[in-house]
PDB file of N, CA and C in Angstrom:
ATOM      1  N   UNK A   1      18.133   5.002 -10.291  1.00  0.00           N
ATOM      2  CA  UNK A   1      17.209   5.160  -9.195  1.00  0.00           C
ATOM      3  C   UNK A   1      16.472   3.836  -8.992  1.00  0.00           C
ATOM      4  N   UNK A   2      15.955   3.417  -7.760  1.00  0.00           N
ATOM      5  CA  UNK A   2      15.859   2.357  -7.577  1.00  0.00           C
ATOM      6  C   UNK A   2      14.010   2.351  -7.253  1.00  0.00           C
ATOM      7  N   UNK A   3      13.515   1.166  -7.609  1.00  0.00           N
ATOM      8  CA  UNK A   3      12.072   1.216  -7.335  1.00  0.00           C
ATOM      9  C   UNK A   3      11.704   1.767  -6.599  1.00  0.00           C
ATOM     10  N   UNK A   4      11.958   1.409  -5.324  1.00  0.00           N
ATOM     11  CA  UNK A   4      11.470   2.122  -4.139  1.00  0.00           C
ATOM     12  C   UNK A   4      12.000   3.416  -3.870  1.00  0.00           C
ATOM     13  N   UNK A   5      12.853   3.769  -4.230  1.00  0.00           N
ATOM     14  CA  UNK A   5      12.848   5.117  -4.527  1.00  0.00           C
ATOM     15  C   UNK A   5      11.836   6.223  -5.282  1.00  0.00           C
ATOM     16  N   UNK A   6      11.562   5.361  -6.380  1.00  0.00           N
ATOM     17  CA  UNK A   6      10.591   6.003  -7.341  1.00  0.00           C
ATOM     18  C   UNK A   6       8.838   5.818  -6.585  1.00  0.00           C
ATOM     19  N   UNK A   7       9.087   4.862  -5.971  1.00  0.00           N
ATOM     20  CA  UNK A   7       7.618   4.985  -5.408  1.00  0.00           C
ATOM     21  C   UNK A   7       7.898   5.780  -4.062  1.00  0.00           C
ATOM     22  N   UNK A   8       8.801   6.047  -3.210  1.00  0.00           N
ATOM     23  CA  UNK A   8       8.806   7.276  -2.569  1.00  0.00           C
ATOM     24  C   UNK A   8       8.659   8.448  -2.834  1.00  0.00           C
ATOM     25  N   UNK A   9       9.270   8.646  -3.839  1.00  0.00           N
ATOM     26  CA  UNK A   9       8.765   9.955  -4.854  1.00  0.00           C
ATOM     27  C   UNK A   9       7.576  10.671  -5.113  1.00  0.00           C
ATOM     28  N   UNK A  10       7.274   9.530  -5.802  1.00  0.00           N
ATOM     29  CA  UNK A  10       5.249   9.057  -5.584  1.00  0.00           C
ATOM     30  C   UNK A  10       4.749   9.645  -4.661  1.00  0.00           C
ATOM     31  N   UNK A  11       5.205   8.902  -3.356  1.00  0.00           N
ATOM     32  CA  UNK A  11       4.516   9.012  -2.305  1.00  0.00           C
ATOM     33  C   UNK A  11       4.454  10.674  -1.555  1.00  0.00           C
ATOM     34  N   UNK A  12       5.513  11.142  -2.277  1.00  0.00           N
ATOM     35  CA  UNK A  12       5.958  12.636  -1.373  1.00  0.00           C
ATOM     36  C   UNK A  12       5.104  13.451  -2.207  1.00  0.00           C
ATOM     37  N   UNK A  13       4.562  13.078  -3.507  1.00  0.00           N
ATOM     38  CA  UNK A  13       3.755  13.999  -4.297  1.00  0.00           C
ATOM     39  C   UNK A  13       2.751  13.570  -4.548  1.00  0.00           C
ATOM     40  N   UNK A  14       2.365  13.189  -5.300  1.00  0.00           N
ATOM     41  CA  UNK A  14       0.858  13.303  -5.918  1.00  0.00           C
ATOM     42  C   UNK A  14       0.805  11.650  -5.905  1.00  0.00           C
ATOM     43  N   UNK A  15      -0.174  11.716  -4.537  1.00  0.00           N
ATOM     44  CA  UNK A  15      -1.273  10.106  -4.774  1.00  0.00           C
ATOM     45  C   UNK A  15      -2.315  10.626  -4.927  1.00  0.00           C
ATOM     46  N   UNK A  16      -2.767   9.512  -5.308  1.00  0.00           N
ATOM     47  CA  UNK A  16      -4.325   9.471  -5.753  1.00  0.00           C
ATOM     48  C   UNK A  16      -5.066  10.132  -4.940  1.00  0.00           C
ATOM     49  N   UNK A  17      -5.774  11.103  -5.328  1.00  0.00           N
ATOM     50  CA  UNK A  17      -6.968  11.841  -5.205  1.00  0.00           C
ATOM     51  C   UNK A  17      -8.128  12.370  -5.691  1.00  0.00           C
ATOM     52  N   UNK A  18      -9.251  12.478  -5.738  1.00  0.00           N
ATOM     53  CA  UNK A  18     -10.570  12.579  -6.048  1.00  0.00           C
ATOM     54  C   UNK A  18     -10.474  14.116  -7.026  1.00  0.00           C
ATOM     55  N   UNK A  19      -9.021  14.442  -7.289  1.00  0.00           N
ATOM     56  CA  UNK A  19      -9.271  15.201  -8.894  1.00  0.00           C
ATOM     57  C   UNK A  19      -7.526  15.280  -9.665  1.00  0.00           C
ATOM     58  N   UNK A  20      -6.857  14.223  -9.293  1.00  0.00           N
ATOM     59  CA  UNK A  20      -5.843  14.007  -9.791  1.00  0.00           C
ATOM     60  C   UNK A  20      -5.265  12.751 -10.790  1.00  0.00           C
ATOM     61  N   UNK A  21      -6.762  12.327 -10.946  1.00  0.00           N
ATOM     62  CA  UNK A  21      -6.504  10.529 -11.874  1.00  0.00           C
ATOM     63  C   UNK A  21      -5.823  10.379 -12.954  1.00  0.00           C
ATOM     64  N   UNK A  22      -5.835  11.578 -14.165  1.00  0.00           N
ATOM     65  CA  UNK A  22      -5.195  11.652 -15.165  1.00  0.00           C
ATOM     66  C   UNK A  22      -3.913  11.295 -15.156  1.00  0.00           C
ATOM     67  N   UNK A  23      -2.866  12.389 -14.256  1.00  0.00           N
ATOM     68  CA  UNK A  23      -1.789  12.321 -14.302  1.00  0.00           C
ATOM     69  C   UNK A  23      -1.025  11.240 -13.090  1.00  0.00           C
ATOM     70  N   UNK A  24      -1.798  10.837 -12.205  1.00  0.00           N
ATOM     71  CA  UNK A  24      -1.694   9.358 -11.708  1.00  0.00           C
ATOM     72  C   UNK A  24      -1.490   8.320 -12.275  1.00  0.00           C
ATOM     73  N   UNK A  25      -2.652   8.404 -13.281  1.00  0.00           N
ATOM     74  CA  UNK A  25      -3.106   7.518 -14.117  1.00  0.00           C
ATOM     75  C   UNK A  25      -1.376   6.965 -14.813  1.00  0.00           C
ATOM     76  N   UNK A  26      -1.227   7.902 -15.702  1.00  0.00           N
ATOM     77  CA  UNK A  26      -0.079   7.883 -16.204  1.00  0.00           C
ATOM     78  C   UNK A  26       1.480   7.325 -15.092  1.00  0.00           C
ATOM     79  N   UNK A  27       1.629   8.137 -14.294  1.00  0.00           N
ATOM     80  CA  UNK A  27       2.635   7.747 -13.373  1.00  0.00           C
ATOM     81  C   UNK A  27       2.710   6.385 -12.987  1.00  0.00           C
ATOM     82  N   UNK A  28       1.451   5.500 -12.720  1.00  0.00           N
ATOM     83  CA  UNK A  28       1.420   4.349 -12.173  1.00  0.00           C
ATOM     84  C   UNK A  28       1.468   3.555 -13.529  1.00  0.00           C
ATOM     85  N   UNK A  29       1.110   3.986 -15.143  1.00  0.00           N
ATOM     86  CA  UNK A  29       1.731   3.317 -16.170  1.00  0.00           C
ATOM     87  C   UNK A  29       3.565   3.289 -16.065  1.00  0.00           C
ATOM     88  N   UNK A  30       3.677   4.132 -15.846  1.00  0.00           N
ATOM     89  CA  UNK A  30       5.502   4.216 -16.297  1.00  0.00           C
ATOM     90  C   UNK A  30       5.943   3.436 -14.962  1.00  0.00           C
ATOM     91  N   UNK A  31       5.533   3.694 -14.202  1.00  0.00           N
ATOM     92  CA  UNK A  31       6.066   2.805 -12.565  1.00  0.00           C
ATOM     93  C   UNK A  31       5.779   1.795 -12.704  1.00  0.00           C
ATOM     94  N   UNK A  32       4.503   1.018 -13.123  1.00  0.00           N
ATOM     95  CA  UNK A  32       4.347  -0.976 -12.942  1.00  0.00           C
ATOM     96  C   UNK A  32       5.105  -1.252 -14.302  1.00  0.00           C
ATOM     97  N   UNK A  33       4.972  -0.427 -15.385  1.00  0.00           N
ATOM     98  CA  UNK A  33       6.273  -0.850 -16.805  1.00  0.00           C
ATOM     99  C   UNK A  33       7.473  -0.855 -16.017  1.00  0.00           C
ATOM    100  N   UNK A  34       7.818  -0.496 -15.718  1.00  0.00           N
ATOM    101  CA  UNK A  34       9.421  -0.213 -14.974  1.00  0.00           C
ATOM    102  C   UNK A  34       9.629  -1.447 -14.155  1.00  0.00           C
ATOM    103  N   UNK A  35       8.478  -1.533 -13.255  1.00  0.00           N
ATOM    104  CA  UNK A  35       8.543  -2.675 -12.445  1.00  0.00           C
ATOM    105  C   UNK A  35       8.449  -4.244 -13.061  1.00  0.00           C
ATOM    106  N   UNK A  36       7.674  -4.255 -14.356  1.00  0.00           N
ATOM    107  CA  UNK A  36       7.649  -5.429 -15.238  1.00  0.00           C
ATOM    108  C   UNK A  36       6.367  -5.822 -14.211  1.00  0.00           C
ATOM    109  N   UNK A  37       5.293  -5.000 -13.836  1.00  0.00           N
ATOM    110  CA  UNK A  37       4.864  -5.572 -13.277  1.00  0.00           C
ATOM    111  C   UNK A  37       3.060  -4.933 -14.022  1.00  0.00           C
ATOM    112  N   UNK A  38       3.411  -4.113 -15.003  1.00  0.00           N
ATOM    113  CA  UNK A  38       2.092  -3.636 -15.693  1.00  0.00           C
ATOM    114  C   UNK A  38       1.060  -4.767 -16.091  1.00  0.00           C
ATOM    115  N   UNK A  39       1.242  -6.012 -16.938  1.00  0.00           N
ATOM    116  CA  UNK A  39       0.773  -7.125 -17.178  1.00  0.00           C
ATOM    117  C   UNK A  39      -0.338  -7.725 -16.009  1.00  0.00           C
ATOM    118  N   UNK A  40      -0.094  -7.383 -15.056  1.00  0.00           N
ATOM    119  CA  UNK A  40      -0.888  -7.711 -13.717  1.00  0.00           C
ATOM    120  C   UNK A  40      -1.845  -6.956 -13.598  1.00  0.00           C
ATOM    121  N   UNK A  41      -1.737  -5.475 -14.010  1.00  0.00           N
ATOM    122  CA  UNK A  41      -2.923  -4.400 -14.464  1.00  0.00           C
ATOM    123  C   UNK A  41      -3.588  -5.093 -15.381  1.00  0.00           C
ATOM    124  N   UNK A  42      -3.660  -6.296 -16.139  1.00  0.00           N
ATOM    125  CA  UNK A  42      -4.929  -6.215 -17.712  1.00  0.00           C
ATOM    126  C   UNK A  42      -5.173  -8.117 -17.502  1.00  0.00           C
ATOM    127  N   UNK A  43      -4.297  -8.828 -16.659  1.00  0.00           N
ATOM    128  CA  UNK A  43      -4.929 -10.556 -16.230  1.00  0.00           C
ATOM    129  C   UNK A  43      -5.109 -10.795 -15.131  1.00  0.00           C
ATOM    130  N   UNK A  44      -5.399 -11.695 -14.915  1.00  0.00           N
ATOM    131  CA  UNK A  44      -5.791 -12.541 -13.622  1.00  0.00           C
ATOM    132  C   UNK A  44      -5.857 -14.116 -13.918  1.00  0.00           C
ATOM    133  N   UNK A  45      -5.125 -14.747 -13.241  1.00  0.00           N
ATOM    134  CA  UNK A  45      -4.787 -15.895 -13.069  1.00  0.00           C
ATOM    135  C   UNK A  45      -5.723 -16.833 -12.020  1.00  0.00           C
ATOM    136  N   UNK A  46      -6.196 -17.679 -12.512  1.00  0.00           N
ATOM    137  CA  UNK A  46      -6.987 -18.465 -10.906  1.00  0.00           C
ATOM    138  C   UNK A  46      -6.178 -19.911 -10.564  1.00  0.00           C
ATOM    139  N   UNK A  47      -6.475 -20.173  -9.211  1.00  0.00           N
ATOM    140  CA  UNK A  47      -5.858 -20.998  -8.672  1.00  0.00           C
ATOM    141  C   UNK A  47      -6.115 -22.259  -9.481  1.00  0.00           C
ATOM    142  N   UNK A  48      -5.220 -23.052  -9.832  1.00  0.00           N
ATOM    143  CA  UNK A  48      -5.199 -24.493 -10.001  1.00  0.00           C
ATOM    144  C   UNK A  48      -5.986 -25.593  -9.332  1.00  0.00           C
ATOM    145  N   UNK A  49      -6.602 -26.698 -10.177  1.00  0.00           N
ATOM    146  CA  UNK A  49      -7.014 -27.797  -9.440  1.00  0.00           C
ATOM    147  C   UNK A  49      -6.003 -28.255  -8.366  1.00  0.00           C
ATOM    148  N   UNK A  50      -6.007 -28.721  -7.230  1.00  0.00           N
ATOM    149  CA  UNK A  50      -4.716 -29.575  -6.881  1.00  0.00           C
ATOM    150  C   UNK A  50      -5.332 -30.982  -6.866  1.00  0.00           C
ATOM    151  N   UNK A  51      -4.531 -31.419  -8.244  1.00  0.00           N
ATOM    152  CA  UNK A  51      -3.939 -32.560  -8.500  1.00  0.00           C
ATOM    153  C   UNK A  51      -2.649 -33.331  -8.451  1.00  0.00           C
ATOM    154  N   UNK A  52      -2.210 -34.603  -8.173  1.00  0.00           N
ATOM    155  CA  UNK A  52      -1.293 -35.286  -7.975  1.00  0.00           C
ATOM    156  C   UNK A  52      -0.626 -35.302  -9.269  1.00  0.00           C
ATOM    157  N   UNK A  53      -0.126 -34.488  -9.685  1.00  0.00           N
ATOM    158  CA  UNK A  53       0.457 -34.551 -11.378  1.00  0.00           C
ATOM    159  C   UNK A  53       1.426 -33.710 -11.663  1.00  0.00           C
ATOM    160  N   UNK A  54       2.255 -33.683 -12.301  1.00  0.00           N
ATOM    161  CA  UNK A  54       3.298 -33.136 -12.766  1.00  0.00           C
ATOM    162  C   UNK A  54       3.364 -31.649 -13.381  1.00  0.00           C
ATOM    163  N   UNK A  55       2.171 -31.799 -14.127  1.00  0.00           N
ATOM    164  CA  UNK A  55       1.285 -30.446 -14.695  1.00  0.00           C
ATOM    165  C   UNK A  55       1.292 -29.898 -13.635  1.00  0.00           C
ATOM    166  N   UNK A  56       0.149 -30.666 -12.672  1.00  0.00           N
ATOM    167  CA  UNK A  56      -0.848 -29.316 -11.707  1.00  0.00           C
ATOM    168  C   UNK A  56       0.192 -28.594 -10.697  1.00  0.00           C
ATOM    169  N   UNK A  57       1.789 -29.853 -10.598  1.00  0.00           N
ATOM    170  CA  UNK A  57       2.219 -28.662  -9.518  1.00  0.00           C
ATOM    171  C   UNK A  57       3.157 -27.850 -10.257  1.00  0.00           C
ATOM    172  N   UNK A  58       3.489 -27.868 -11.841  1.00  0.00           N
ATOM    173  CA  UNK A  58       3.911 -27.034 -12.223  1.00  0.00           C
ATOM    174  C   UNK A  58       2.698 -25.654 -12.598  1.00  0.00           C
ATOM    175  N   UNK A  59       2.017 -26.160 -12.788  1.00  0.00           N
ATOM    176  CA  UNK A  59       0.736 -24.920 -12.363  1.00  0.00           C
ATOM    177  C   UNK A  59       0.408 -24.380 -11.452  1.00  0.00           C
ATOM    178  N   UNK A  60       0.520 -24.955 -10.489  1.00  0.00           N
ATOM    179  CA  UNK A  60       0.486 -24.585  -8.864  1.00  0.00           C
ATOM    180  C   UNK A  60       1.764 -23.418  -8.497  1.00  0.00           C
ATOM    181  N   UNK A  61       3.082 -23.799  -9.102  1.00  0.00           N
ATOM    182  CA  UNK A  61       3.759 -23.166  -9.141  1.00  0.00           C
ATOM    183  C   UNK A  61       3.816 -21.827  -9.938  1.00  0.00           C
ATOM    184  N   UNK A  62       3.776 -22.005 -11.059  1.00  0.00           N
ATOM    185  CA  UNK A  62       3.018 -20.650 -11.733  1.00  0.00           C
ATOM    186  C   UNK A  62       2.481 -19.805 -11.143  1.00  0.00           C
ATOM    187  N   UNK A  63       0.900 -20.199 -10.836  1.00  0.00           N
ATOM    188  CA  UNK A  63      -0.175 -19.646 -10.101  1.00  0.00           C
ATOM    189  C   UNK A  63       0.379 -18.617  -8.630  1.00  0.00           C
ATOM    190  N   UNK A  64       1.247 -19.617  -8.247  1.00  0.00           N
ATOM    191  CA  UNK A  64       2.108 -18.680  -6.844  1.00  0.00           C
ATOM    192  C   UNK A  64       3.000 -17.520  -7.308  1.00  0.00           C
ATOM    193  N   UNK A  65       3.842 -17.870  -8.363  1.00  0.00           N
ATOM    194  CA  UNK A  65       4.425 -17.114  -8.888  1.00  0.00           C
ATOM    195  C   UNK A  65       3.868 -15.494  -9.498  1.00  0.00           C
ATOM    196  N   UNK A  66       2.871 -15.729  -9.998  1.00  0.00           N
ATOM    197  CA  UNK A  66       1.915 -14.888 -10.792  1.00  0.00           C
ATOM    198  C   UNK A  66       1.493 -14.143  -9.112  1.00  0.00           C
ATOM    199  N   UNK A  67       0.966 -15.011  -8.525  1.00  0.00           N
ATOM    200  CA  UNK A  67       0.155 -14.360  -7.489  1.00  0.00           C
ATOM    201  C   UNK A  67       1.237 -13.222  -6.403  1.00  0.00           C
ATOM    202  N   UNK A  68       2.373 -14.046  -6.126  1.00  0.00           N
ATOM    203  CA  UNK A  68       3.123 -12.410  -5.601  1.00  0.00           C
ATOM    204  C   UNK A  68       3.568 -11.189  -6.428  1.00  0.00           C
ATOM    205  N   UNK A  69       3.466 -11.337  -7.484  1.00  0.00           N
ATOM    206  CA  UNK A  69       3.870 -10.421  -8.390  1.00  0.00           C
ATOM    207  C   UNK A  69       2.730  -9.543  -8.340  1.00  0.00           C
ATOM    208  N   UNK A  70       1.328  -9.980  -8.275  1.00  0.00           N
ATOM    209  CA  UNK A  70       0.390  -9.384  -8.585  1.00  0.00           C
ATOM    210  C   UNK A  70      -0.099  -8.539  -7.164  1.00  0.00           C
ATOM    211  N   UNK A  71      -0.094  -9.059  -5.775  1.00  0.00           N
ATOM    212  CA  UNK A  71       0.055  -8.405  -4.473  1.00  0.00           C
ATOM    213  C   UNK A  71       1.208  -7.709  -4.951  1.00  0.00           C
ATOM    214  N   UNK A  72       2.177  -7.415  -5.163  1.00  0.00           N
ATOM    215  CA  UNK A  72       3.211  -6.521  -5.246  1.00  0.00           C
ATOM    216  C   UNK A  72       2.638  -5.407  -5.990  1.00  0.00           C
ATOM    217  N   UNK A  73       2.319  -5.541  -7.344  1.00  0.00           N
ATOM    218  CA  UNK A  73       1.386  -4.168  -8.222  1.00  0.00           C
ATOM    219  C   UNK A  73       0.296  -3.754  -7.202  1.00  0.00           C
ATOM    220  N   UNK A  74      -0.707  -4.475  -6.641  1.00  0.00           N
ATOM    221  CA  UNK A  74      -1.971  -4.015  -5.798  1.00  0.00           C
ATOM    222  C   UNK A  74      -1.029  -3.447  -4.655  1.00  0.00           C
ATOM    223  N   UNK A  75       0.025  -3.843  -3.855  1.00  0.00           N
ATOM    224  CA  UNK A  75       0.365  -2.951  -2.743  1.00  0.00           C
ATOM    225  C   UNK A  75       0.855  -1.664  -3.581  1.00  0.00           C
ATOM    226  N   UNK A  76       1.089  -1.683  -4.913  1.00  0.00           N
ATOM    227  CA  UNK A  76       2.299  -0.265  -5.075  1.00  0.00           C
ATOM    228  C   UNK A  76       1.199   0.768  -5.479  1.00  0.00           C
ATOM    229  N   UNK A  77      -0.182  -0.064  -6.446  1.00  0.00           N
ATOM    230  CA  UNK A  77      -1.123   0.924  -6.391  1.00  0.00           C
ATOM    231  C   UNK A  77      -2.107   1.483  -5.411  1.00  0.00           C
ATOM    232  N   UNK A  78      -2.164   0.483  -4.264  1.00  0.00           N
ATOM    233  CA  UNK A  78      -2.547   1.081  -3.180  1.00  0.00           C
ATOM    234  C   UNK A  78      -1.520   2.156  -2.289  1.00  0.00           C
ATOM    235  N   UNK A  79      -0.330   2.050  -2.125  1.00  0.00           N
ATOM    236  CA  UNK A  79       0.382   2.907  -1.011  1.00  0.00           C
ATOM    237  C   UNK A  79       0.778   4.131  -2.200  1.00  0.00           C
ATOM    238  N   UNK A  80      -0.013   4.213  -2.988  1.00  0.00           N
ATOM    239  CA  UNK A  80       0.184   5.381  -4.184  1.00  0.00           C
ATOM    240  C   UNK A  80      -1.314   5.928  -4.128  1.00  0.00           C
ATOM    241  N   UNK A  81      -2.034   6.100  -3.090  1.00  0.00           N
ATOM    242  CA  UNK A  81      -3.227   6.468  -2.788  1.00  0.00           C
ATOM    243  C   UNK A  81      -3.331   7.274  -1.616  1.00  0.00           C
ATOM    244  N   UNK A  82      -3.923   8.450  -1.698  1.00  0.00           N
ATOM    245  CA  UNK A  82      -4.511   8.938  -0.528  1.00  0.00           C
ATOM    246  C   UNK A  82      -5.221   8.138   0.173  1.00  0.00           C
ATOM    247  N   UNK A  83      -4.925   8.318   1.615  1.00  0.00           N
ATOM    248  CA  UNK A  83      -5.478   7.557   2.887  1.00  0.00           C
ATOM    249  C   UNK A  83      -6.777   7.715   2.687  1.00  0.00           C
ATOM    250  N   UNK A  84      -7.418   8.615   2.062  1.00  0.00           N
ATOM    251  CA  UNK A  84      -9.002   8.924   2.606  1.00  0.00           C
ATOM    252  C   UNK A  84      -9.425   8.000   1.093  1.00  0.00           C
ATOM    253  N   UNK A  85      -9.090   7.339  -0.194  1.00  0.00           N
ATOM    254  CA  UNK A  85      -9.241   6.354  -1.246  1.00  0.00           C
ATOM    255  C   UNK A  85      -9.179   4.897  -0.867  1.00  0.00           C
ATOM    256  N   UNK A  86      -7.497   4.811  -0.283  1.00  0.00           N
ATOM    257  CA  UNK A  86      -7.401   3.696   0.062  1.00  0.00           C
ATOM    258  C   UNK A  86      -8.666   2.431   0.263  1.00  0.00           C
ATOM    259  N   UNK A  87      -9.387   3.136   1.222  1.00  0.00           N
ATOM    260  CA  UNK A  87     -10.418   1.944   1.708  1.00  0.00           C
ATOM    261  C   UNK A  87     -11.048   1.488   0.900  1.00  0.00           C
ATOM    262  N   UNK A  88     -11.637   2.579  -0.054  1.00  0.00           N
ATOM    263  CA  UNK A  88     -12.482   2.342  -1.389  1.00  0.00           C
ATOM    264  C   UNK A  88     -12.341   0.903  -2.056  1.00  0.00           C
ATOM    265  N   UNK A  89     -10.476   0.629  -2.220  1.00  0.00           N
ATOM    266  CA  UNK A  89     -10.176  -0.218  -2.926  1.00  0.00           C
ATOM    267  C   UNK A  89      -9.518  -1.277  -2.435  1.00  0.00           C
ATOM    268  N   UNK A  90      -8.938  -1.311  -1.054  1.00  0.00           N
ATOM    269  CA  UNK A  90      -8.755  -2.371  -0.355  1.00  0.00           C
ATOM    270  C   UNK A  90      -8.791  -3.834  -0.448  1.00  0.00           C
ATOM    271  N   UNK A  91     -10.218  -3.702  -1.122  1.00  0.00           N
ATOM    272  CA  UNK A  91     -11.057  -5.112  -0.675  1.00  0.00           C
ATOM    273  C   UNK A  91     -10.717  -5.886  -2.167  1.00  0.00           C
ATOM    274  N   UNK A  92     -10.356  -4.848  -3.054  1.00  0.00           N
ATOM    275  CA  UNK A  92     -10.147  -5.652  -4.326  1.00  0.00           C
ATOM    276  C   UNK A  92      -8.931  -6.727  -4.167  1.00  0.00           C
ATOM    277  N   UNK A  93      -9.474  -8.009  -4.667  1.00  0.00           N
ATOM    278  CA  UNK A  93      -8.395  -9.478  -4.641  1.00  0.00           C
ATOM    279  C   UNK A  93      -7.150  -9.082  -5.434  1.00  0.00           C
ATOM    280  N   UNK A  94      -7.413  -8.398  -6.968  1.00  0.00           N
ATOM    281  CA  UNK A  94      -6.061  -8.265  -7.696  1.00  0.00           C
ATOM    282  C   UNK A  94      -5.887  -7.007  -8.058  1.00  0.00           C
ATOM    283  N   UNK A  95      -4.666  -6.573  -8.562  1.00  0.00           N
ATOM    284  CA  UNK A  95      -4.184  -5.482  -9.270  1.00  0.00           C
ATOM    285  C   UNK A  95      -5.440  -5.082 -10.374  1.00  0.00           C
ATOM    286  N   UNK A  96      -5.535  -6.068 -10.756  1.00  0.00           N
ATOM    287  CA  UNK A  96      -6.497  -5.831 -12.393  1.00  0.00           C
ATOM    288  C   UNK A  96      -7.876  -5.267 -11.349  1.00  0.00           C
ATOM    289  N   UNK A  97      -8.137  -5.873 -10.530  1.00  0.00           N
ATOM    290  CA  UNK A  97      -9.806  -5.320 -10.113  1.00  0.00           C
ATOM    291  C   UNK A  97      -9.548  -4.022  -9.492  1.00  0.00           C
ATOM    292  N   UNK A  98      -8.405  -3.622  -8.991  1.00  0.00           N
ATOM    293  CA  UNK A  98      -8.115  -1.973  -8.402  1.00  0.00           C
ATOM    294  C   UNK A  98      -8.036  -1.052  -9.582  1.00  0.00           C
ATOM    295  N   UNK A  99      -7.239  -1.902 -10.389  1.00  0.00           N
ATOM    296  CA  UNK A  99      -7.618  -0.777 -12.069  1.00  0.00           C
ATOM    297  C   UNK A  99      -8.622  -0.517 -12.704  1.00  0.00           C
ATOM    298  N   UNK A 100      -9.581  -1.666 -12.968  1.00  0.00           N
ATOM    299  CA  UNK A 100     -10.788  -1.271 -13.308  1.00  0.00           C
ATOM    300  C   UNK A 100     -11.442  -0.957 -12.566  1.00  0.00           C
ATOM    301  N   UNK A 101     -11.810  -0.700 -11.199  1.00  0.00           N
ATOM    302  CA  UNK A 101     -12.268   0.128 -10.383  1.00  0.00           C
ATOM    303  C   UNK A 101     -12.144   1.638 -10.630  1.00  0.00           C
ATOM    304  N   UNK A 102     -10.820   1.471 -10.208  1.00  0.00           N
ATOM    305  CA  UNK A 102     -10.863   3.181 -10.361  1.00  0.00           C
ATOM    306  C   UNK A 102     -10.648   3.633 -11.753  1.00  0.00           C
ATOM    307  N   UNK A 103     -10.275   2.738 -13.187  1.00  0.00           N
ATOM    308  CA  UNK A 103     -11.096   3.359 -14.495  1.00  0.00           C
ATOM    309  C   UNK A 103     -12.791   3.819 -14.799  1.00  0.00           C
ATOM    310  N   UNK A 104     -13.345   2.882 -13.859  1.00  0.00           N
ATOM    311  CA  UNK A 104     -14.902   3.358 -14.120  1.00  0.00           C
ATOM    312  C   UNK A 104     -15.116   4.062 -12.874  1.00  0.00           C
ATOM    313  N   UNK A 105     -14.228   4.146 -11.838  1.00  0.00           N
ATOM    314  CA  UNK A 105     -14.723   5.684 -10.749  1.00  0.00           C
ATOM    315  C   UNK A 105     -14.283   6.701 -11.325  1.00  0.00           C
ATOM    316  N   UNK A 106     -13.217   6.790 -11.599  1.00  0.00           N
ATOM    317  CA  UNK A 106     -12.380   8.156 -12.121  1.00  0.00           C
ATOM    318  C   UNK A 106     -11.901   8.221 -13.647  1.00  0.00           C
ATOM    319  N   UNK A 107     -12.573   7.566 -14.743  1.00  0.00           N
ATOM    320  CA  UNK A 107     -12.074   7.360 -15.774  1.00  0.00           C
ATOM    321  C   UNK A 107     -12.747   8.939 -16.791  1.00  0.00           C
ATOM    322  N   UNK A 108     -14.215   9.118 -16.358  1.00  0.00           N
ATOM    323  CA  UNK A 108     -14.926   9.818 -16.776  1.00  0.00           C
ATOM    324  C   UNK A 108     -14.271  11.326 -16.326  1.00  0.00           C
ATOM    325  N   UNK A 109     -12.751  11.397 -16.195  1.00  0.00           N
ATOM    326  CA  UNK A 109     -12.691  12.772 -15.754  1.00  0.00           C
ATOM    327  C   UNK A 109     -11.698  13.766 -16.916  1.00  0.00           C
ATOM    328  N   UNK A 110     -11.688  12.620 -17.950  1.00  0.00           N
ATOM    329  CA  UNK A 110     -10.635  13.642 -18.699  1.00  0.00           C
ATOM    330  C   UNK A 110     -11.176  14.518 -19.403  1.00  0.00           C
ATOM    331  N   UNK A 111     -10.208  15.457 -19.979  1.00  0.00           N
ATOM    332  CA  UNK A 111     -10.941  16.809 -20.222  1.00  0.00           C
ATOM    333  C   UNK A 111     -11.656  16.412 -21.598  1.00  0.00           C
ATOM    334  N   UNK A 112     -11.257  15.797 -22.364  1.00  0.00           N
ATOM    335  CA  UNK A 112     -12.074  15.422 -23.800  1.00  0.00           C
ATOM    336  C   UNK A 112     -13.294  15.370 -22.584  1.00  0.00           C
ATOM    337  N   UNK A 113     -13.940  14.910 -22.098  1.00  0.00           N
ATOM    338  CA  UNK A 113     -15.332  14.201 -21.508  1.00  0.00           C
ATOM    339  C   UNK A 113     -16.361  15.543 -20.953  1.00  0.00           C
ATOM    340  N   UNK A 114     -15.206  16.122 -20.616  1.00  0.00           N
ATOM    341  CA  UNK A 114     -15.511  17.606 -19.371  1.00  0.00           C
ATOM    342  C   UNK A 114     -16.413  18.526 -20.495  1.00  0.00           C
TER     343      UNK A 114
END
């Protein structure tokens, strides 16, 4: 089965909603592992000086590299969201700031807590 398949899947069932985080939670672990794209959930990379150097544009390069990978996790955890969430998290720059977002909006809901 092919990624986008699996995030259609997703999409036909259970996105994110205001009492479904647990088992989201989980789904969007096994989906960005799959994707090799989980790692983008826990860093963040910042842009490079630009310098005239050998380093900086192999850093520069990196930095780009890192950076579509990481819009790729933030689009898959956003279009894995109910429309009426979405906006909530929009505005976040990376994958990592949409995760810890919604760990401290919706983290407090598991049943140990309840």
């Amino acid at each position: 089965m092919t990624i986008k398949n699996i995030i259609a899947d997703l999409n036909k069932g259970e996105k994110l909603t205001d009492t479904n985080y647990n088992i989201w939670y989980k789904k969007m672990n096994f989906l960005l592992n799959e994707q090799e794209l989980y790692e983008y959930l826990t860093t963040v990379m910042t842009r490079p000086p630009e310098e005239n150097t050998v380093q900086s544009h192999r850093d520069l390069e990196a930095f780009e590299t890192w950076s579509k990978k990481d819009r790729c996790a933030r689009f898959t955890l956003l279009s894995c969201m109910h429309d009426d969430i979405i906006g909530a998290y929009e505005h976040c720059a990376t994958a990592k700031e949409i995760w810890d977002q919604l760990m401290f909006d919706f983290g407090g809901t598991f049943v140990t807590r309840l």
